[in-house]
Protein backbone atom coordinates (compact mmCIF):
# COMPACT_ATOMS: atom_id res chain seq x y z
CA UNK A 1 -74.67 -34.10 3.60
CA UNK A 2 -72.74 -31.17 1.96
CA UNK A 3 -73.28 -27.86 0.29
CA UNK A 4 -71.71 -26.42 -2.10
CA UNK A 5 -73.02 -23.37 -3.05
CA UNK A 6 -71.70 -19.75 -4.23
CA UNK A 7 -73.23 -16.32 -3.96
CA UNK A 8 -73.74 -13.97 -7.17
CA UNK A 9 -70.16 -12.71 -7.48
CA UNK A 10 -68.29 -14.69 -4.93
CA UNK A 11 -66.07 -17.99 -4.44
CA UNK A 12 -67.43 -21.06 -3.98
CA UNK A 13 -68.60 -22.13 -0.35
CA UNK A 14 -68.64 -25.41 1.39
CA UNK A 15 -71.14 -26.65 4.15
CA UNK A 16 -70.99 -29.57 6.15
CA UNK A 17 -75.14 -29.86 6.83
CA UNK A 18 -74.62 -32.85 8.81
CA UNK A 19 -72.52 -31.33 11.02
CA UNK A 20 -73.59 -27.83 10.79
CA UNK A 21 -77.83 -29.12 11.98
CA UNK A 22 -76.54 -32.28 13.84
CA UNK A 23 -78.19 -34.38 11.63
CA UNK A 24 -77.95 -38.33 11.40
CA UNK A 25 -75.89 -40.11 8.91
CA UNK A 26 -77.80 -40.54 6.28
CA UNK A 27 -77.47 -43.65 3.34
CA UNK A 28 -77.18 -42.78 -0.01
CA UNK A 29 -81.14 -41.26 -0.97
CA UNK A 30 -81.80 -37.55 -1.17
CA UNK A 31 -83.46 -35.05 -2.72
CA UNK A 32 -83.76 -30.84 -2.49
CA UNK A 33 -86.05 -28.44 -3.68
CA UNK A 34 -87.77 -25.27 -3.41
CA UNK A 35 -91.39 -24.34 -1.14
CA UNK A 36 -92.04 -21.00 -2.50
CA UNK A 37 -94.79 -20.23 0.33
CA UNK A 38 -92.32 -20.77 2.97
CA UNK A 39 -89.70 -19.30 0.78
CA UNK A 40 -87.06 -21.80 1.41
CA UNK A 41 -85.37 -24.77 0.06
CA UNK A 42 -85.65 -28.06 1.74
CA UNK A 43 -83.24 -31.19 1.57
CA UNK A 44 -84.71 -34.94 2.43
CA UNK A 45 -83.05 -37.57 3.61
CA UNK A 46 -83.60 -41.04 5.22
CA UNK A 47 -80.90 -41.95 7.78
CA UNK A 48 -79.42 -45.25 8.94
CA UNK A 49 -82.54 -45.70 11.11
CA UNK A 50 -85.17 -45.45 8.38
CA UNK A 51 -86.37 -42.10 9.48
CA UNK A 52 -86.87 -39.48 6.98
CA UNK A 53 -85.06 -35.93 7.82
CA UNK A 54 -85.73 -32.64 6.59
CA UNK A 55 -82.87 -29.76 6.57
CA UNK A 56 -84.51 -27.00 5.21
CA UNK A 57 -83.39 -22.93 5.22
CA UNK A 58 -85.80 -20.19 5.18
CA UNK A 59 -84.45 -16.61 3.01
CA UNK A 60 -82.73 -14.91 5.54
CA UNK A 61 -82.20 -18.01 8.28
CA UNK A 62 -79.97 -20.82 8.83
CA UNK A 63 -80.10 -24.38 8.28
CA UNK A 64 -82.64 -26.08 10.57
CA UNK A 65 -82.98 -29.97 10.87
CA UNK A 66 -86.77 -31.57 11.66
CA UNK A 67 -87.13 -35.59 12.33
CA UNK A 68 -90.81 -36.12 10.12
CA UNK A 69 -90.64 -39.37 11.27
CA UNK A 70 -90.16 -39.13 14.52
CA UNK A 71 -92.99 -36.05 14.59
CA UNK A 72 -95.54 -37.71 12.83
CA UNK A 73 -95.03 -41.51 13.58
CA UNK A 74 -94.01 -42.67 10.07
CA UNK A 75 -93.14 -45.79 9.03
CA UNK A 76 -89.93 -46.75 8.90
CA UNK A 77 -88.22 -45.66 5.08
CA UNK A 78 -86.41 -47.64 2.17
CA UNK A 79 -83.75 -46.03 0.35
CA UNK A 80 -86.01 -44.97 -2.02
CA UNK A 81 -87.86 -41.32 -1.52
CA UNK A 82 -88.81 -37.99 -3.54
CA UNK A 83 -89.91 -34.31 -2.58
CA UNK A 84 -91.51 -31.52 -4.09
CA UNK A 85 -94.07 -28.29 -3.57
CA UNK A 86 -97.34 -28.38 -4.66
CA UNK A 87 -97.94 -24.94 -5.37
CA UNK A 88 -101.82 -24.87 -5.64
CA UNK A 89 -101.96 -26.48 -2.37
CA UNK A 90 -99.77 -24.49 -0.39
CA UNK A 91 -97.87 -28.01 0.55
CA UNK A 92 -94.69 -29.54 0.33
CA UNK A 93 -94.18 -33.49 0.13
CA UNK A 94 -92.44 -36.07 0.42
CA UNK A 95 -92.87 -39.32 -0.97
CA UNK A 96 -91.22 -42.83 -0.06
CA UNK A 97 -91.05 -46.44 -0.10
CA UNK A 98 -91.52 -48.05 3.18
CA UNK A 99 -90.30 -51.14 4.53
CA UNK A 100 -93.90 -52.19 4.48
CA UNK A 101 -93.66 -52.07 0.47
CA UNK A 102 -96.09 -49.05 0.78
CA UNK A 103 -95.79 -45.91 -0.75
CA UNK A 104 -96.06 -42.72 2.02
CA UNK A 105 -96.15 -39.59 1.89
CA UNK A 106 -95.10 -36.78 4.10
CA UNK A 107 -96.68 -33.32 3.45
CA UNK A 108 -97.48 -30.05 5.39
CA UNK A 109 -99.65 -27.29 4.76
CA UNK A 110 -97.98 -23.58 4.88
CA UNK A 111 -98.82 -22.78 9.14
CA UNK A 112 -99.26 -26.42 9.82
CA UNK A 113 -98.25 -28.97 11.53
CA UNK A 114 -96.41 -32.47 9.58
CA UNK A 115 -98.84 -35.51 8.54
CA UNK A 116 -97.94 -38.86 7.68
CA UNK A 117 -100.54 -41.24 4.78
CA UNK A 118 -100.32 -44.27 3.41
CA UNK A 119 -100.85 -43.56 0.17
CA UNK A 120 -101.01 -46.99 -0.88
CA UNK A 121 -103.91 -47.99 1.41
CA UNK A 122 -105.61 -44.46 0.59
CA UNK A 123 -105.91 -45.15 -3.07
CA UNK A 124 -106.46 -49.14 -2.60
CA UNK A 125 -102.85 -49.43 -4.87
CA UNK A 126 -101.65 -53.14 -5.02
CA UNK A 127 -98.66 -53.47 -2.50
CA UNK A 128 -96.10 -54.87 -4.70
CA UNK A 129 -91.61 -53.97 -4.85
CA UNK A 130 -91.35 -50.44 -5.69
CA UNK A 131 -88.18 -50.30 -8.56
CA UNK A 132 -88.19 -46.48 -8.71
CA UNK A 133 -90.31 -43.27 -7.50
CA UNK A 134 -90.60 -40.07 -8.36
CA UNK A 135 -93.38 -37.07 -7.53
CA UNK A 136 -94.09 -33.70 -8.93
CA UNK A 137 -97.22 -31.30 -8.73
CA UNK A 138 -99.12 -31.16 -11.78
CA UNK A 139 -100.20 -27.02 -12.19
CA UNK A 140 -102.46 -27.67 -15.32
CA UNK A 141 -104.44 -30.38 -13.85
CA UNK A 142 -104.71 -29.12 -10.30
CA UNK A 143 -102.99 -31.96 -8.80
CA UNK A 144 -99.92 -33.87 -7.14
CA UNK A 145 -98.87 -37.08 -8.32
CA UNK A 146 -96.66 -40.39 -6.75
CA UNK A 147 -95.61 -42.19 -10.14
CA UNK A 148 -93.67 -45.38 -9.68
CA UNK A 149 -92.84 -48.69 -11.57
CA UNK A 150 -93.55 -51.38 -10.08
CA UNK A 151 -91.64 -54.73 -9.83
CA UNK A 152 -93.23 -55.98 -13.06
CA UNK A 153 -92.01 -53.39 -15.47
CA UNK A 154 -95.78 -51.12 -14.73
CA UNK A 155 -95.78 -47.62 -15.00
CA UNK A 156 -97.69 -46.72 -11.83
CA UNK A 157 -99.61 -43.61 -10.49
CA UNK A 158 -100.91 -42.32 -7.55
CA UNK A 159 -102.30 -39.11 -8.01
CA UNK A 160 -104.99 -36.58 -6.08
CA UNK A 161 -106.99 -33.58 -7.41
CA UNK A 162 -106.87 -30.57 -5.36
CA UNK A 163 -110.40 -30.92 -2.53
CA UNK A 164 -110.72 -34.97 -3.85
CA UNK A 165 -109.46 -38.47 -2.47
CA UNK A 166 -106.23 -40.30 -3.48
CA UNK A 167 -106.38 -42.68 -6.48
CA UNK A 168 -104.25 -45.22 -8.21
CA UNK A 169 -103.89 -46.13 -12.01
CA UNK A 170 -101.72 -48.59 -13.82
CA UNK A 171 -100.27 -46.54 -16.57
CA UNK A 172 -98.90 -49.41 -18.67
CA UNK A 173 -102.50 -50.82 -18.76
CA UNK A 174 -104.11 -47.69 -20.23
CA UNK A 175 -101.31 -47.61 -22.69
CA UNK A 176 -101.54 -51.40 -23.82
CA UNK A 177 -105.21 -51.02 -24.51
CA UNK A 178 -104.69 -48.25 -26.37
CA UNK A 179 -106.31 -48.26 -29.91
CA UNK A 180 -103.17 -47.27 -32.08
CA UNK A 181 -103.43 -43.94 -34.02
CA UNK A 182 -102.64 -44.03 -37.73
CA UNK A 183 -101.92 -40.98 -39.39
């Protein structure tokens, strides 16, 4: 993993994070992002292994390399994965594609410790091949969603409301039975 990066007014830098954090080689999945509450920007990864890596830098700090796998006893990872903060609840997350043909997520609360879910079990989601992921917080409706599409061409979400339980919707379904607007 590189950086290339370049401060208000100066030349280009280059970083060789993998080196620089003694990270593992990773295959070719990652995303980065900011966590405003910690005031840092994180990078995730899933190595050679299947474990997913975090190299994150705080304002102020150096790059600093945590194994969420290996800390929280995830399952092993696919080559398929996506991060973001969720503002409203003080969290940052990361969601992936596991071996198992689940969908997991990796979060932690600002001043706590990593957890691992299931999120496919959690919101009773049919296991099925996972052809792309992506997650985002949702600020207006006070919540965090997983969308995927599933190996059938569905538009699938997992989503959870700030204080409530995990659920799962098939997208394309709602959209198919929709009565058609005429204007």
């Amino acid at each position: 993993v590189h950086e290339l990066f370049r401060k208000a007014g100066e030349q280009w830098e280059h970083v060789d994070l993998t080196e620089l954090t003694h990270t593992p080689r990773a295959i070719d999945v990652m995303v980065g992002y900011e966590w405003r509450d910690a005031r840092s920007q994180q990078i995730a990864l899933v190595s050679e292994d299947g474990h997913v890596h975090e190299l994150y830098m705080a304002a102020g700090q150096g790059w600093q390399h945590v194994d969420i796998s290996a800390i929280t006893g995830a399952a092993p990872a696919t080559n398929m994965l996506t991060g973001y903060a969720w503002d409203s609840g003080h969290s940052k997350q990361i969601a992936y594609v596991g071996r198992d043909s689940h969908i997991h997520e990796l979060f932690v609360e600002a001043g706590k410790a990593w957890t691992h879910v299931d999120l496919t079990a959690l919101s009773q989601a049919p296991v099925t091949p996972v052809t792309s992921l992506v997650g985002y917080a949702w600020s207006a409706g006070n919540s965090k969603q997983v969308t995927y599409v599933d190996n059938d061409g569905n538009v699938r979400e997992l989503w959870m409301p700030r204080h409530s339980d995990w659920q799962a919707t098939n997208l394309s379904s709602i959209v198919r039975s929709a009565v058609p607007v005429r204007f």
